[in-house]
PDB file of N, CA and C in Angstrom:
ATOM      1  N   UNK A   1      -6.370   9.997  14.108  1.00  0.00           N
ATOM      2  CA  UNK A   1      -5.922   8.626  14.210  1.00  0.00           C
ATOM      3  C   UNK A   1      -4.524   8.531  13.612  1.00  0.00           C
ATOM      4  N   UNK A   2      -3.488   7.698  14.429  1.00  0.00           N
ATOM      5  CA  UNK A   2      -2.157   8.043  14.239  1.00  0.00           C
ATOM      6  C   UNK A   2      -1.844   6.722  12.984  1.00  0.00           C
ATOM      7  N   UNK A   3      -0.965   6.732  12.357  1.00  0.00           N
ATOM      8  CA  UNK A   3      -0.092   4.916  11.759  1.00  0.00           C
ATOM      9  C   UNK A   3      -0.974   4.014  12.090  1.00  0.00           C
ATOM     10  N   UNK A   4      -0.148   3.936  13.542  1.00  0.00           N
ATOM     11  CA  UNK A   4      -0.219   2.759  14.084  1.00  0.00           C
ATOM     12  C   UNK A   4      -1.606   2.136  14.870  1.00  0.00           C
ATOM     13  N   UNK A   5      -2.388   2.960  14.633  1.00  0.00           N
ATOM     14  CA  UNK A   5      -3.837   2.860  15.705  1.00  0.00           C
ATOM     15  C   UNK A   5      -4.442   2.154  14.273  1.00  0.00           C
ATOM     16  N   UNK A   6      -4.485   2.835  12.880  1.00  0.00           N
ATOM     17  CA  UNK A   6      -4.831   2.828  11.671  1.00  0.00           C
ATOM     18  C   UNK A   6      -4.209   1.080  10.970  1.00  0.00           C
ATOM     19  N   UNK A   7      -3.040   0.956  11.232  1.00  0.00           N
ATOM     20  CA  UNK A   7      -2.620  -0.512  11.242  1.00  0.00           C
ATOM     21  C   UNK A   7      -2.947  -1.562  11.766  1.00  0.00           C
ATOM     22  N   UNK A   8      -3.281  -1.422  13.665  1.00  0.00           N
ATOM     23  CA  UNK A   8      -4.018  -2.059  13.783  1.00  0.00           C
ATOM     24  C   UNK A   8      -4.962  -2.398  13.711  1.00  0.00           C
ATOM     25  N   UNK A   9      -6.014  -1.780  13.079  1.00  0.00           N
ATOM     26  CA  UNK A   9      -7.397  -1.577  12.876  1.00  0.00           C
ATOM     27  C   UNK A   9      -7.439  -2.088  11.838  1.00  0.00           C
ATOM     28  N   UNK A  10      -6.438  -2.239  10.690  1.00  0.00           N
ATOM     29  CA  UNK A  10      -6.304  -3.105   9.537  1.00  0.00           C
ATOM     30  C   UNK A  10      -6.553  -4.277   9.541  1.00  0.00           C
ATOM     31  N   UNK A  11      -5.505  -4.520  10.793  1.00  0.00           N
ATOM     32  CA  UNK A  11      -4.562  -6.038  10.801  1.00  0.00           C
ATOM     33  C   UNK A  11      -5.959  -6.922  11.428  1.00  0.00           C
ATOM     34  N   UNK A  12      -6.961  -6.175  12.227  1.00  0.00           N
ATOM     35  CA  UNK A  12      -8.091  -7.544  12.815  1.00  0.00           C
ATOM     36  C   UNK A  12      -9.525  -6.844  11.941  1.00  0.00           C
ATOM     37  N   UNK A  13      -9.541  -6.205  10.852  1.00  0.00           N
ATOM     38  CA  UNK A  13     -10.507  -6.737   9.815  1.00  0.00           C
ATOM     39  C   UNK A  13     -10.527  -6.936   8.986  1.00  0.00           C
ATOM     40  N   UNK A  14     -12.051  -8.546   8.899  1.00  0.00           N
ATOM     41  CA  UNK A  14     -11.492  -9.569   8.141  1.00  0.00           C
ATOM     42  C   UNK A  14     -11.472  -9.161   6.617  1.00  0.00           C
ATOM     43  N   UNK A  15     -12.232  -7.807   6.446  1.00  0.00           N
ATOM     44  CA  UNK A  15     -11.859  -7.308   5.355  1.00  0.00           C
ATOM     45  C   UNK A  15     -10.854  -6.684   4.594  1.00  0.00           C
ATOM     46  N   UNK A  16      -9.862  -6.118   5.364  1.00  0.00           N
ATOM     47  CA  UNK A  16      -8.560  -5.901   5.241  1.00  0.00           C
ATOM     48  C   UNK A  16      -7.405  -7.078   5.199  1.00  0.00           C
ATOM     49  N   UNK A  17      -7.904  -8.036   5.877  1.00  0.00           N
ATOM     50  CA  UNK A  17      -6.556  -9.688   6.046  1.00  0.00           C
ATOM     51  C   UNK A  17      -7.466 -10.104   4.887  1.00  0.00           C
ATOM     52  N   UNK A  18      -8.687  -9.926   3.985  1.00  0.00           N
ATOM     53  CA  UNK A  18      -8.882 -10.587   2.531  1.00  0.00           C
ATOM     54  C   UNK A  18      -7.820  -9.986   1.509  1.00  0.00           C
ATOM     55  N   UNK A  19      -8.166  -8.687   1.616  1.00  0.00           N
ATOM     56  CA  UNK A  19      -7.322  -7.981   0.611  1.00  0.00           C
ATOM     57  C   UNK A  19      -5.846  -7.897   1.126  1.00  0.00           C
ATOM     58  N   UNK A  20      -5.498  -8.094   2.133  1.00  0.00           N
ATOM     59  CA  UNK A  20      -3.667  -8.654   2.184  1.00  0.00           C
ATOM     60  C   UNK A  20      -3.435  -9.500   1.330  1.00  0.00           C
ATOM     61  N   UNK A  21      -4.236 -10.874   1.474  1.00  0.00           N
ATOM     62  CA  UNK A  21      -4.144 -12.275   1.356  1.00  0.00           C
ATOM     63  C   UNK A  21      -3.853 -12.127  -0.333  1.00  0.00           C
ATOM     64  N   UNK A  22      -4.939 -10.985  -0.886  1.00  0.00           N
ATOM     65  CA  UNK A  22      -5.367 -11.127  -2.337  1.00  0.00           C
ATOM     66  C   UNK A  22      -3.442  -9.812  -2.817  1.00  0.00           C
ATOM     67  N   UNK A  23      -3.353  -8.833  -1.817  1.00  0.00           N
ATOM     68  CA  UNK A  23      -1.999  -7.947  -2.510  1.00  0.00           C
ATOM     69  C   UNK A  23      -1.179  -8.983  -2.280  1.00  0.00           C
ATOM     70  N   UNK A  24      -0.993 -10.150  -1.002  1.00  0.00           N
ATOM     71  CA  UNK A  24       0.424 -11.048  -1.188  1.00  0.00           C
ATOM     72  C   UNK A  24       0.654 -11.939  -2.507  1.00  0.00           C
ATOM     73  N   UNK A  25      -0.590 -12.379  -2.634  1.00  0.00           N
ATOM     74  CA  UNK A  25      -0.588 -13.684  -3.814  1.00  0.00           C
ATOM     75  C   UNK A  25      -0.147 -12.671  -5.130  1.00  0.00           C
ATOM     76  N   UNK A  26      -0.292 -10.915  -5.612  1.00  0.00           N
ATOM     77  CA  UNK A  26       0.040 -10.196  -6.451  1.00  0.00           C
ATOM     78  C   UNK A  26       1.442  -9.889  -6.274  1.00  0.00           C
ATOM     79  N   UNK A  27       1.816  -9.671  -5.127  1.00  0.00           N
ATOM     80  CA  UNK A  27       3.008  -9.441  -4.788  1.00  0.00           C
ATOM     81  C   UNK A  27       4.054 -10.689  -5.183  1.00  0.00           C
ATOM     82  N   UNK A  28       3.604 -11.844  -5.152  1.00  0.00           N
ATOM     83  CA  UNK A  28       4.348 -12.900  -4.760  1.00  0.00           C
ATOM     84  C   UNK A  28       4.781 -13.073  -6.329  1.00  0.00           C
ATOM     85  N   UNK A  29       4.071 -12.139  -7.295  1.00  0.00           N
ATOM     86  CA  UNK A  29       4.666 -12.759  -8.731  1.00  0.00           C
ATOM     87  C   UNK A  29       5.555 -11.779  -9.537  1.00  0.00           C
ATOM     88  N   UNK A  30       5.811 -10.127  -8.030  1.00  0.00           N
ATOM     89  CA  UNK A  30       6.529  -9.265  -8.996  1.00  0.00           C
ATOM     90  C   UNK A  30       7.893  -9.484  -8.307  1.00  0.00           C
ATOM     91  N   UNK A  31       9.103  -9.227  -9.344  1.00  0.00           N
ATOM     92  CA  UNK A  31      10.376  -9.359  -8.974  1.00  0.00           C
ATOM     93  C   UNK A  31      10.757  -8.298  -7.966  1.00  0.00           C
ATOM     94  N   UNK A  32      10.896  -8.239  -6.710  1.00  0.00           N
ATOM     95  CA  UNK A  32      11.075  -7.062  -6.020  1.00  0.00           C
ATOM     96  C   UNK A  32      11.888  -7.738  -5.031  1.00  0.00           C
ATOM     97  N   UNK A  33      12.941  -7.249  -5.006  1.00  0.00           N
ATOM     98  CA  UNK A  33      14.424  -6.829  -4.496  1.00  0.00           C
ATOM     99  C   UNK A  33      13.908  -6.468  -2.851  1.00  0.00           C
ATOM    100  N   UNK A  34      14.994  -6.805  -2.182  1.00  0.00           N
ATOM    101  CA  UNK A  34      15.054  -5.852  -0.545  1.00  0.00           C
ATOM    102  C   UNK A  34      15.136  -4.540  -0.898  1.00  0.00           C
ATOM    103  N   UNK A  35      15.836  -3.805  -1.732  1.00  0.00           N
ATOM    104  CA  UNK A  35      15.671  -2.342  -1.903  1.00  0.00           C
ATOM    105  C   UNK A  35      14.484  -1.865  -2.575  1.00  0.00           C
ATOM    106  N   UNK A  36      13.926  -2.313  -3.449  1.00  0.00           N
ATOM    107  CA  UNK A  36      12.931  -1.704  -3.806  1.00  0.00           C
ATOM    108  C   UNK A  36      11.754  -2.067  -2.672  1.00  0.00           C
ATOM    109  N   UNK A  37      11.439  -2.991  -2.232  1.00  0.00           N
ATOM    110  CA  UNK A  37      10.587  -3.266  -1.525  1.00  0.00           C
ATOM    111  C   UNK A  37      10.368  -2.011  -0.406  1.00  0.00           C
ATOM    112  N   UNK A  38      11.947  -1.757   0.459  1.00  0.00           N
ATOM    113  CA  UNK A  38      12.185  -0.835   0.974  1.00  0.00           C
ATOM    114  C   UNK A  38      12.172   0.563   0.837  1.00  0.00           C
ATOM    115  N   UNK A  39      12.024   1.348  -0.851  1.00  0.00           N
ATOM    116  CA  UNK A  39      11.237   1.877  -1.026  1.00  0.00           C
ATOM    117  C   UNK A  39       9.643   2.447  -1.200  1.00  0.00           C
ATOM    118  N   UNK A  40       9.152   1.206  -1.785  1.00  0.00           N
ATOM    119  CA  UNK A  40       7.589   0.544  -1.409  1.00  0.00           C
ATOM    120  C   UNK A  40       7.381   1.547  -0.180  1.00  0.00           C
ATOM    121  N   UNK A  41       7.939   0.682   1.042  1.00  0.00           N
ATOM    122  CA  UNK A  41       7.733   1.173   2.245  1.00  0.00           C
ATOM    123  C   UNK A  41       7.601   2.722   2.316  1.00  0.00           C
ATOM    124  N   UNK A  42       9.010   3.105   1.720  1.00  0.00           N
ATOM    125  CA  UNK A  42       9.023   4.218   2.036  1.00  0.00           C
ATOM    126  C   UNK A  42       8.180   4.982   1.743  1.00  0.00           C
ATOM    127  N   UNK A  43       7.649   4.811   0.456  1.00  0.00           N
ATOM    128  CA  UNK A  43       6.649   5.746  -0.236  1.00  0.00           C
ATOM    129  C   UNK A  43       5.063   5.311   0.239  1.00  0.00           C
ATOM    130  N   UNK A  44       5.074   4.347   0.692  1.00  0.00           N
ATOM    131  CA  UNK A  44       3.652   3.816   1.719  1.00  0.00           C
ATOM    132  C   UNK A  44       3.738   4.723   2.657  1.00  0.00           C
ATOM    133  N   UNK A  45       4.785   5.000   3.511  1.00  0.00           N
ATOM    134  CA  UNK A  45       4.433   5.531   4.728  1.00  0.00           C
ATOM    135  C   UNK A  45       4.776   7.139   4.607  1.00  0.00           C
ATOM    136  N   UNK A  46       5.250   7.669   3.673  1.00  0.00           N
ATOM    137  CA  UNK A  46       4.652   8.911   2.978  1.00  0.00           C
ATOM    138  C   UNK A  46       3.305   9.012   3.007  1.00  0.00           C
ATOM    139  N   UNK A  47       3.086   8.434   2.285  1.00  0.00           N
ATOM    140  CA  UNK A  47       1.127   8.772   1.898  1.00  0.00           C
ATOM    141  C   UNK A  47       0.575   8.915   3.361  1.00  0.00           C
ATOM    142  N   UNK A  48       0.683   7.455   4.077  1.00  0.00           N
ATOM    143  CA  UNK A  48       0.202   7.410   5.362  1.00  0.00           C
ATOM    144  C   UNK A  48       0.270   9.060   6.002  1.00  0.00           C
ATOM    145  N   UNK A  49       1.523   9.477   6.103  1.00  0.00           N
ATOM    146  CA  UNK A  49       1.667  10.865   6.592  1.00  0.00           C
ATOM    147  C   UNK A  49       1.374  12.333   5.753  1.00  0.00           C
ATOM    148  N   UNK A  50       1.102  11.923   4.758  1.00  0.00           N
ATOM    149  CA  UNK A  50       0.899  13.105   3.889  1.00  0.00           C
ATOM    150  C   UNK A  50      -0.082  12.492   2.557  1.00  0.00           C
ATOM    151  N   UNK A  51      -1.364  12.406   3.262  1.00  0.00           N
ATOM    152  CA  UNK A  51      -2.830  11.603   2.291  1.00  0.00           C
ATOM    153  C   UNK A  51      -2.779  12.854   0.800  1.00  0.00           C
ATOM    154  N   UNK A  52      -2.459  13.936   0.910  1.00  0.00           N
ATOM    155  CA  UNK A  52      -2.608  14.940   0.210  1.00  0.00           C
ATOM    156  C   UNK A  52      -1.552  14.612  -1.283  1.00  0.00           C
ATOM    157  N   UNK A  53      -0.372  13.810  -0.820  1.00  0.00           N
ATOM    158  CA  UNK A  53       0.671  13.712  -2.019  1.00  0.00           C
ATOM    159  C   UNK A  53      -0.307  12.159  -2.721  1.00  0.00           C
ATOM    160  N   UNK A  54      -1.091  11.524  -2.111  1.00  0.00           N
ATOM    161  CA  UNK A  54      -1.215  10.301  -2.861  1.00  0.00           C
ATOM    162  C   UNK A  54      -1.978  10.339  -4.413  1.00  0.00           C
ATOM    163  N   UNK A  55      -2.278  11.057  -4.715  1.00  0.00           N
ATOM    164  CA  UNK A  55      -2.815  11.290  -6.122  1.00  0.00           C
ATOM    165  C   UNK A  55      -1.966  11.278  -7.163  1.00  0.00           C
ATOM    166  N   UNK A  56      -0.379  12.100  -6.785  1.00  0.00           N
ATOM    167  CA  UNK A  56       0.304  12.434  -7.668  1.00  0.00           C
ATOM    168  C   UNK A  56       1.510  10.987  -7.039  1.00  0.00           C
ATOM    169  N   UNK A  57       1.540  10.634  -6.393  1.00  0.00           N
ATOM    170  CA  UNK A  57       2.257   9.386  -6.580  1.00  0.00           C
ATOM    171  C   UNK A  57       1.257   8.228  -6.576  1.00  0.00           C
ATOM    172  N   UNK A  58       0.285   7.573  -6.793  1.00  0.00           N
ATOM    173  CA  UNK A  58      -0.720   6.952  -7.132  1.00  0.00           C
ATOM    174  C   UNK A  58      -0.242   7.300  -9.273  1.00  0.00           C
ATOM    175  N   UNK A  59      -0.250   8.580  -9.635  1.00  0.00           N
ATOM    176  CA  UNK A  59      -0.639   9.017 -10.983  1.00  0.00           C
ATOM    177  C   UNK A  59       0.910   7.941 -11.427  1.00  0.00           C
ATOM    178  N   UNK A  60       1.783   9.061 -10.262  1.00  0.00           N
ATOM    179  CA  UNK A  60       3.803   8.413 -10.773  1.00  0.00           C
ATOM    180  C   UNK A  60       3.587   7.000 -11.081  1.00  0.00           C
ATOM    181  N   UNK A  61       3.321   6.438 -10.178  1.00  0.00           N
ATOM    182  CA  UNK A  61       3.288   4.393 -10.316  1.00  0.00           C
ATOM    183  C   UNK A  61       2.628   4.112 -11.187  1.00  0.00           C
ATOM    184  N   UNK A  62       1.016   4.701 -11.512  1.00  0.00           N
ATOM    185  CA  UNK A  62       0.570   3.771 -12.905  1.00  0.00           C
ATOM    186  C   UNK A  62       1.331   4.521 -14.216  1.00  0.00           C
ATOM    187  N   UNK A  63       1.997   5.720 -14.041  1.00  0.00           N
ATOM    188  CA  UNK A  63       2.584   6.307 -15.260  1.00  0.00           C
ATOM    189  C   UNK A  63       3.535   5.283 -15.820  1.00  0.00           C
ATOM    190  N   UNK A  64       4.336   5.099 -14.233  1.00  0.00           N
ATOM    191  CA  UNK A  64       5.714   4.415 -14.285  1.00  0.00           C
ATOM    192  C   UNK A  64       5.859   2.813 -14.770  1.00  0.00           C
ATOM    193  N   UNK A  65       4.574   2.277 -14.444  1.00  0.00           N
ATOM    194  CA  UNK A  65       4.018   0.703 -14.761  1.00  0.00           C
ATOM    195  C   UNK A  65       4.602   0.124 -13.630  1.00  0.00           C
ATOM    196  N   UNK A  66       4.826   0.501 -12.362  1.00  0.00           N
ATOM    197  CA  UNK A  66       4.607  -0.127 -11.417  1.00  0.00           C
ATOM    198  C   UNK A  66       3.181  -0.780 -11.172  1.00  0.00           C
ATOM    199  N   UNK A  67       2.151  -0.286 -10.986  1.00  0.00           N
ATOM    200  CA  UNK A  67       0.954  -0.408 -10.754  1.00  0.00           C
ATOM    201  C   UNK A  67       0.072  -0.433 -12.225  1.00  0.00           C
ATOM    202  N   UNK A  68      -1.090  -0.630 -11.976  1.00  0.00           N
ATOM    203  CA  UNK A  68      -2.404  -0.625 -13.105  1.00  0.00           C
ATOM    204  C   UNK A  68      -3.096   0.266 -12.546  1.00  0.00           C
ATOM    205  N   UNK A  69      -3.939   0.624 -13.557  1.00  0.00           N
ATOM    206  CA  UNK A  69      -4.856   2.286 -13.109  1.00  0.00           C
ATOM    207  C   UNK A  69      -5.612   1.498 -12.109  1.00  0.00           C
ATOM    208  N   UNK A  70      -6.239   0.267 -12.196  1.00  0.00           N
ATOM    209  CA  UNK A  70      -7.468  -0.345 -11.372  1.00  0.00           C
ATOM    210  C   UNK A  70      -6.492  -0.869 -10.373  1.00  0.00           C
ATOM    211  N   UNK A  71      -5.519  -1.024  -9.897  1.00  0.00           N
ATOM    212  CA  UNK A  71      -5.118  -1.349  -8.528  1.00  0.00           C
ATOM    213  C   UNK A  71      -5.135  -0.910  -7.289  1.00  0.00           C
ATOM    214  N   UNK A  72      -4.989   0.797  -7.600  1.00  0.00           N
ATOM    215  CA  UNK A  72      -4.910   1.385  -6.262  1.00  0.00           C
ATOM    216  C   UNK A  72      -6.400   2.221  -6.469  1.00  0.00           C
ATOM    217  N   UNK A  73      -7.104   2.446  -5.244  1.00  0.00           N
ATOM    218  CA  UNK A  73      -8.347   3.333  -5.231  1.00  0.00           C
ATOM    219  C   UNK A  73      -7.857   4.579  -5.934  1.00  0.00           C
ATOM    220  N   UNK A  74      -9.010   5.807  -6.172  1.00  0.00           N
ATOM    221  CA  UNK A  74      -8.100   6.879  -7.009  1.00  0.00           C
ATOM    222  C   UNK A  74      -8.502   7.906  -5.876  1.00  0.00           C
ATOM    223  N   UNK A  75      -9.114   7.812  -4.856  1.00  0.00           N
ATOM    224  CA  UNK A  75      -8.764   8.670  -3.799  1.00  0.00           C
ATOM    225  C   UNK A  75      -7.771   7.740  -2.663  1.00  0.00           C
ATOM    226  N   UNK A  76      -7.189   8.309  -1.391  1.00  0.00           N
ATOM    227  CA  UNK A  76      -6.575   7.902  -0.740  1.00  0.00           C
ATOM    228  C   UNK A  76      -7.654   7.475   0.232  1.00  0.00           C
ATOM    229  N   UNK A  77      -6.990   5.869   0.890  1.00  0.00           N
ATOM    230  CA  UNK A  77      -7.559   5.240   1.794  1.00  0.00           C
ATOM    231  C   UNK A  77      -6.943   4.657   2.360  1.00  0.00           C
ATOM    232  N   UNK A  78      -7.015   5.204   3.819  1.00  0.00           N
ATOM    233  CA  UNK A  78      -5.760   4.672   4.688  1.00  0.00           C
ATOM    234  C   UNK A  78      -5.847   3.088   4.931  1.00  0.00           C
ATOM    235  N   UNK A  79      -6.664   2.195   5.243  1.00  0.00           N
ATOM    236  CA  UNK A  79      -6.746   1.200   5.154  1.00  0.00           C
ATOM    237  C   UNK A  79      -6.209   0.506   4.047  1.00  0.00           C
ATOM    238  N   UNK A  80      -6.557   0.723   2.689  1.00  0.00           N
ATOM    239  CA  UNK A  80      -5.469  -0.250   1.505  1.00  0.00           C
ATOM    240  C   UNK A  80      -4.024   0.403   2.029  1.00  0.00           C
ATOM    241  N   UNK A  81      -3.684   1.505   1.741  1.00  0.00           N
ATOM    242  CA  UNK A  81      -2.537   1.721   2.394  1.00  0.00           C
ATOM    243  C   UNK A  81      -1.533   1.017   3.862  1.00  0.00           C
ATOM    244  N   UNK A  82      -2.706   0.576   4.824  1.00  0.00           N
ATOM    245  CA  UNK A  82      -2.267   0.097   5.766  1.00  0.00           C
ATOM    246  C   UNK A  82      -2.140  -1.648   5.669  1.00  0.00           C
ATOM    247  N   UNK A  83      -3.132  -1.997   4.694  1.00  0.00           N
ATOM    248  CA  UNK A  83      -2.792  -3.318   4.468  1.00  0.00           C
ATOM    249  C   UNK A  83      -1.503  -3.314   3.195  1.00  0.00           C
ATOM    250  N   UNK A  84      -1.715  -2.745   2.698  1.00  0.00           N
ATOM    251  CA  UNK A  84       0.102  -2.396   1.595  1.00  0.00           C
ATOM    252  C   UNK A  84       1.254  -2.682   2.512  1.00  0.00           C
ATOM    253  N   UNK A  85       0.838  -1.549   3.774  1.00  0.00           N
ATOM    254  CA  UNK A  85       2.234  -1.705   4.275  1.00  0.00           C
ATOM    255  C   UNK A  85       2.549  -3.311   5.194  1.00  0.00           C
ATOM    256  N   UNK A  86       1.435  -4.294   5.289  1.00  0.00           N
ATOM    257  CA  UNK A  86       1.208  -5.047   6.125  1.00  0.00           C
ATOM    258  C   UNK A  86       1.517  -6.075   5.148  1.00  0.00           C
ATOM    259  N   UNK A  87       1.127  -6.411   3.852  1.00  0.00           N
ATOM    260  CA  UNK A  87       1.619  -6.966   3.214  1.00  0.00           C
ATOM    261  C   UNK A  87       3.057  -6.991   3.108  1.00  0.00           C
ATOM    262  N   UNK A  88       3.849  -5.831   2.838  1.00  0.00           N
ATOM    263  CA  UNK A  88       5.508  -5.795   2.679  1.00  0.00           C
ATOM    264  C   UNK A  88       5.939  -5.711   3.946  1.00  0.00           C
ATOM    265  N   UNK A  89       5.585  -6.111   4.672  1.00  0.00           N
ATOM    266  CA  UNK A  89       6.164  -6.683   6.003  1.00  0.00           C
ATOM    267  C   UNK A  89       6.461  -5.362   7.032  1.00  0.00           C
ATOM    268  N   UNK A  90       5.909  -3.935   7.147  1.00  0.00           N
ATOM    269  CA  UNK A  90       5.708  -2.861   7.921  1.00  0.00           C
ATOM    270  C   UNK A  90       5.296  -3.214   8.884  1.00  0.00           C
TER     271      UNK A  90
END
């Protein structure tokens, strides 16, 4: 299953448009710039293509205090991932 088959499959369940609804209203209170956001992306659609690096950038972000240990699952799941990227406007 490619991105984009995986995105849409996001975007029409209603369990995935809950947890958008719930990352926008989180999103909506951190200071994030067009460039960083645009990194976001970038490093979203890394994982998407390479599920194998998400542990050690999952580890980078809560090291870094981007994230909280309880935000992101601690295995990779393309679906939060695909609603991540659906949230920041991918």
């Amino acid at each position: 299953m490619d991105r984009q088959q995986i995105m849409q499959i996001a975007s029409q369940n209603p369990q995935v448009q809950q947890a958008v609804e719930m990352a926008k209203q989180q999103v909506s209170h951190m200071d994030l710039n067009p460039q960083m956001i645009d990194e976001v992306i970038q490093v979203l659609e890394h994982v998407m293509d390479n599920p194998k690096d998400y542990p050690a950038i999952r580890a980078a972000a809560i090291r870094d205090g981007f994230v909280d240990e309880g935000d992101l699952p601690v295995e990779f799941d393309p679906v939060v991932i695909a609603s991540l990227l659906i949230v920041t406007g991918k």
